[in-house]
Protein backbone atom coordinates (compact mmCIF):
# COMPACT_ATOMS: atom_id res chain seq x y z
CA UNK A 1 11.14 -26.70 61.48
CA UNK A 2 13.83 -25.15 60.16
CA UNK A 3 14.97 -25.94 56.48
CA UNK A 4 17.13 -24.47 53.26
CA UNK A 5 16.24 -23.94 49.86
CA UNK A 6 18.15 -22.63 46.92
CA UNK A 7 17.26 -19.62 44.77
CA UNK A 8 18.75 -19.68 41.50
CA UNK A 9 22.42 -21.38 41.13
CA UNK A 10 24.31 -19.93 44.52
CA UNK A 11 21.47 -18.05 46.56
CA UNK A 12 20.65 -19.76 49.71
CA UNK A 13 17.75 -18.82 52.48
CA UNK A 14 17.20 -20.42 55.65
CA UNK A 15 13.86 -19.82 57.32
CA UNK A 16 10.63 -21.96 59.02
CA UNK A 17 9.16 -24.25 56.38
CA UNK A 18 5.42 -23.21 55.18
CA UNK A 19 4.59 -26.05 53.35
CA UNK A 20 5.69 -28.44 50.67
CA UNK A 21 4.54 -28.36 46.96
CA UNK A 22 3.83 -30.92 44.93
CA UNK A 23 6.44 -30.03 42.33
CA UNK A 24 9.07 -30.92 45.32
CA UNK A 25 9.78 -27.33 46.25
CA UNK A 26 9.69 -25.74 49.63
CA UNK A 27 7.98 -22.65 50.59
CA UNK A 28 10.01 -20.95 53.63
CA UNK A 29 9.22 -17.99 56.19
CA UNK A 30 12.08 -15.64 56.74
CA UNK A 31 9.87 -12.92 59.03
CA UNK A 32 7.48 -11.17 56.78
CA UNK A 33 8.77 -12.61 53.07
CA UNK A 34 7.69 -16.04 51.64
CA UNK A 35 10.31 -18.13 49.83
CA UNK A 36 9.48 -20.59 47.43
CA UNK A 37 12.53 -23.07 46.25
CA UNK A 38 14.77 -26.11 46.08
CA UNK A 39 15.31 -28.26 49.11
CA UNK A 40 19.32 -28.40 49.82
């Protein structure tokens, strides 16, 4: 599934979801790099 988080204040990434943390947080797949943020 595809999802977005936020990074900071006005960075977005789009990617495959990972997983979700218990905090709330998303961790994302964009190819080889993890992403770890704020659903949108």
């Amino acid at each position: 599934m595809v999802r977005t988080i936020t990074l900071g204040s006005c960075v977005s990434v789009q990617g495959i979801l990972v997983r979700t943390l218990d905090n709330g947080k998303l961790v994302v797949r964009v190819g080889e790099r993890i992403f770890t943020g704020a659903p949108v």
